[in-house]
Protein backbone atom coordinates (compact mmCIF):
# COMPACT_ATOMS: atom_id res chain seq x y z
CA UNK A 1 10.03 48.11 -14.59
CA UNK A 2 7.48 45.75 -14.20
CA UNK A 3 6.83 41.82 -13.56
CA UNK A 4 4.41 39.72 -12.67
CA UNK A 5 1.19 41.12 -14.55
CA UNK A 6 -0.34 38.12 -14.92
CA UNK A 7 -2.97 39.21 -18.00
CA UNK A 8 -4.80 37.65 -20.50
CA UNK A 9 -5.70 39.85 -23.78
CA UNK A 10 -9.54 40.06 -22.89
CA UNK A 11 -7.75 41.66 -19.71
CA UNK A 12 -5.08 44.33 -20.60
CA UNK A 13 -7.72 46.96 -19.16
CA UNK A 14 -6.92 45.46 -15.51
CA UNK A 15 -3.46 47.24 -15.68
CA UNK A 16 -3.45 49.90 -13.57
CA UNK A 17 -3.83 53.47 -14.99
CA UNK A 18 -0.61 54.42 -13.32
CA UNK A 19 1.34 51.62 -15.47
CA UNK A 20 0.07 53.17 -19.24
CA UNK A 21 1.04 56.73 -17.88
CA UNK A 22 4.15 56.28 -16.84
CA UNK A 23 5.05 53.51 -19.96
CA UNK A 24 4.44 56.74 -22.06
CA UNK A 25 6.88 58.51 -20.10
CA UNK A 26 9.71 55.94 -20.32
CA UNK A 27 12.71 55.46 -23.04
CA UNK A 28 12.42 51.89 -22.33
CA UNK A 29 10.03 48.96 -20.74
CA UNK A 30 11.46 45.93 -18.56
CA UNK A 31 9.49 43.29 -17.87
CA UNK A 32 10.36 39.86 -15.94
CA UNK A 33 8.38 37.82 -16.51
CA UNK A 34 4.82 36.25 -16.13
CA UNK A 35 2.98 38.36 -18.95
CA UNK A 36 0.92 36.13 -19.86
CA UNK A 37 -0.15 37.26 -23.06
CA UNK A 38 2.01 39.09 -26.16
CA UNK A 39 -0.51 41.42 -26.55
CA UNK A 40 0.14 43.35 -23.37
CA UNK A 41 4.13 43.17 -25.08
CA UNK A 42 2.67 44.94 -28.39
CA UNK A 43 0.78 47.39 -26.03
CA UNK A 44 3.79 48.22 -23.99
CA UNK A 45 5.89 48.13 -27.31
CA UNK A 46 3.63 50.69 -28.40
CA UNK A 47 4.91 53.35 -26.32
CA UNK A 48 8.92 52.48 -25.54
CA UNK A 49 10.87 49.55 -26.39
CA UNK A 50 10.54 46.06 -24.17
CA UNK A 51 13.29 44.28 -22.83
CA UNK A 52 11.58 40.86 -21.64
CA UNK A 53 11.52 37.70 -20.36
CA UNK A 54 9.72 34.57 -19.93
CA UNK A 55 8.48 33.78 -16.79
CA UNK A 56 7.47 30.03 -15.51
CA UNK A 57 3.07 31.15 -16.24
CA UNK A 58 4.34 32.64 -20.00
CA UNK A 59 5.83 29.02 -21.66
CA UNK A 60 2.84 28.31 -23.68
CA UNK A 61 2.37 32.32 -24.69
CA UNK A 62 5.53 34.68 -25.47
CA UNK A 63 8.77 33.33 -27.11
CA UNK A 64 11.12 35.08 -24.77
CA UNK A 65 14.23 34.39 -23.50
CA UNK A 66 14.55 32.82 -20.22
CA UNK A 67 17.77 35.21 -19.01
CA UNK A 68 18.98 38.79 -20.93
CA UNK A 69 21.47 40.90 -20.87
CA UNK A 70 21.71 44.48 -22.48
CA UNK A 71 23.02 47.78 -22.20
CA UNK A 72 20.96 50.71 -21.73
CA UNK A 73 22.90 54.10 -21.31
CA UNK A 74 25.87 52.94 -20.33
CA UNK A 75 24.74 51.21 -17.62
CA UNK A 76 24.88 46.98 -17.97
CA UNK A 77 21.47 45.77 -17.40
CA UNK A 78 20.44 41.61 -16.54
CA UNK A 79 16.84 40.23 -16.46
CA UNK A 80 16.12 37.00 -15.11
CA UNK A 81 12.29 35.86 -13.59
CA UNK A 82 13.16 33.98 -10.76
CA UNK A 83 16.30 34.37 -8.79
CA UNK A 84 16.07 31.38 -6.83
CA UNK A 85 15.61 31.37 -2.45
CA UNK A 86 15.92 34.24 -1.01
CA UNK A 87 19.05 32.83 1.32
CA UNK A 88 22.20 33.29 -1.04
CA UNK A 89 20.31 35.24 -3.45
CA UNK A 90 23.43 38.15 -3.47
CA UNK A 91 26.15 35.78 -4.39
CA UNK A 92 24.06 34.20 -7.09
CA UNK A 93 22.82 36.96 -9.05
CA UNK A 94 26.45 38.40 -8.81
CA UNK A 95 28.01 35.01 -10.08
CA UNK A 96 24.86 34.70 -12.86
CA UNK A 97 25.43 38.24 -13.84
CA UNK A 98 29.02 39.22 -13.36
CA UNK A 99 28.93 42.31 -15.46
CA UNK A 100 25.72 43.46 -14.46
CA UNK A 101 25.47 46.98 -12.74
CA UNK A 102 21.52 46.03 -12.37
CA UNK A 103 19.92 42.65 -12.02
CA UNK A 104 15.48 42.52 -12.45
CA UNK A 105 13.78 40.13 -11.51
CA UNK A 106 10.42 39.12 -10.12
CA UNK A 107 8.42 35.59 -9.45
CA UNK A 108 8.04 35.77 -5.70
CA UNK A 109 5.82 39.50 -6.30
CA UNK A 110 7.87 40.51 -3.56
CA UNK A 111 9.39 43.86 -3.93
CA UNK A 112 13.34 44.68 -3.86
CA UNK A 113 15.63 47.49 -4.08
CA UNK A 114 18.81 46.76 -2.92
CA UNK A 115 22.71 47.38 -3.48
CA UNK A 116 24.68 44.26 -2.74
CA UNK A 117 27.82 43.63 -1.35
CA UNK A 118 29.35 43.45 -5.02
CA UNK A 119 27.91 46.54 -5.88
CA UNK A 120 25.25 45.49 -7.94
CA UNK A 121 21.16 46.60 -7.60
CA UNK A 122 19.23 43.55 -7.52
CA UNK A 123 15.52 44.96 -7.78
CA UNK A 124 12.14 43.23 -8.04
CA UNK A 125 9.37 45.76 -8.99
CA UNK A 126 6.67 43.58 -7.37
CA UNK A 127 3.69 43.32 -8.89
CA UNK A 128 1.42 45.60 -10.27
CA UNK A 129 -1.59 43.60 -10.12
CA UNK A 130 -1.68 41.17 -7.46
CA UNK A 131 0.24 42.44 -4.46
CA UNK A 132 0.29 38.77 -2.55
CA UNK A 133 1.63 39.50 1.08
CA UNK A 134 2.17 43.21 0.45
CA UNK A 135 -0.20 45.74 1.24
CA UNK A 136 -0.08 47.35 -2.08
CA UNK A 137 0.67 46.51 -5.57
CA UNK A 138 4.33 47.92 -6.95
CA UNK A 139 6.12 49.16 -10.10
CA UNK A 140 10.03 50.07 -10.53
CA UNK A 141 11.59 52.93 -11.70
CA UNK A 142 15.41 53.23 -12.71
CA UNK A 143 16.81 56.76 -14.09
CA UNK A 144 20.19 55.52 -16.37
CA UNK A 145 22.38 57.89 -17.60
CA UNK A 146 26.41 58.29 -18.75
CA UNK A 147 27.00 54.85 -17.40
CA UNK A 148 25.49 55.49 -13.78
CA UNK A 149 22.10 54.75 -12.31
CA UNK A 150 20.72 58.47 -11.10
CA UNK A 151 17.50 56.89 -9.35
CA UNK A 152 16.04 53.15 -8.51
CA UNK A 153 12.58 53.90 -6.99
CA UNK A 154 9.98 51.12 -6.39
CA UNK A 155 6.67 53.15 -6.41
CA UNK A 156 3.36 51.78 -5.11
CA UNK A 157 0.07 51.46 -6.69
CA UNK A 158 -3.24 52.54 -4.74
C-alpha cells in the first residue's frame, strides 16, 4: 500500500528501490492518493493491478475516483485520501465505510495501523517519499486471504 508519492514523470526514479521490489511481489497495488502523475499508475500497473484514488495534489493529473470500494480475497476493502481530523476519525471511517473490513487512506503522511472499536483496520501507509514529522519514510503491507486479513504491516524505508 502506498500514498502520498508525490512524483512527477521526469521523477519516477525518486521512488525508493524498496517500493519497485516489493510492487513485483504483490497481487495487487493500493494507492491513496497524491500521485501526481499517471505515469507512476502505468509503472505500478505494470507489475500488479492498482486500486487508486485521487488525492487533493492529483485534480489536474489522474482521473480517479475520489472514494472506492472493492473486494480483494474475500476481504471488503475502502480507499479514501483524506479521512478528515484525527479526533472522531474511528466513527467516521466506520459510518463512510460500513462494510469495510479495511479502510486506506493517507494525506496527513502520517502512518496508521490500527483495529477500531467496530472492528475495522483503518491504515495509512505514510509516505514513501517525504516522511514529514516521522523519522523515516513508510509503505503498507496487507496479506488477504479466504475473507480474513493474515498480516497488516507498515514497513519503513531507510
Amino acid at each position: 500500500m502506498l500514498a502520498d508519492t508525490h512524483l512527477t514523470a521526469p521523477r519516477l526514479d525518486a521512488l525508493p528501490a524498496a517500493i519497485w521490489s516489493v510492487a513485483d511481489e504483490a497481487t495487487a497495488i493500493l494507492h491513496a492518493g497524491d500521485i501526481t502523475c499517471p505515469e507512476l499508475l502505468d509503472a505500478l500497473g505494470e507489475r500488479a493491478p492498482v486500486y487508486a484514488v485521487l488525492g487533493n495534489n492529483d485534480l489536474d493529473t489522474v482521473d480517479l475516483p475520489e472514494r472506492l470500494e472493492f473486494e480483494l480475497s474475500g476481504v471488503r476493502l475502502a480507499m479514501v485520501h483524506d479521512s478528515g481530523a484525527r479526533i472522531g476519525r474511528e466513527a467516521r471511517m466506520h459510518r463512510w465505510f460500513p462494510a469495510a473490513d479495511v479502510v486506506v487512506f493517507g494525506h496527513s503522511h502520517d502512518p496508521l495501523n490500527l483495529f477500531t472499536f467496530e472492528h475495522q483496520l483503518l491504515f495509512n501507509p505514510g509516505s514513501p517519499t517525504q516522511r514529514r514529522r516521522r523519522p523515516q519514510c513508510s509503505y503498507g503491507w496487507l496479506v488477504l486471504d479466504e475473507g480474513r486479513v493474515l498480516e497488516h504491516a507498515l514497513r519503513l524505508l531507510d
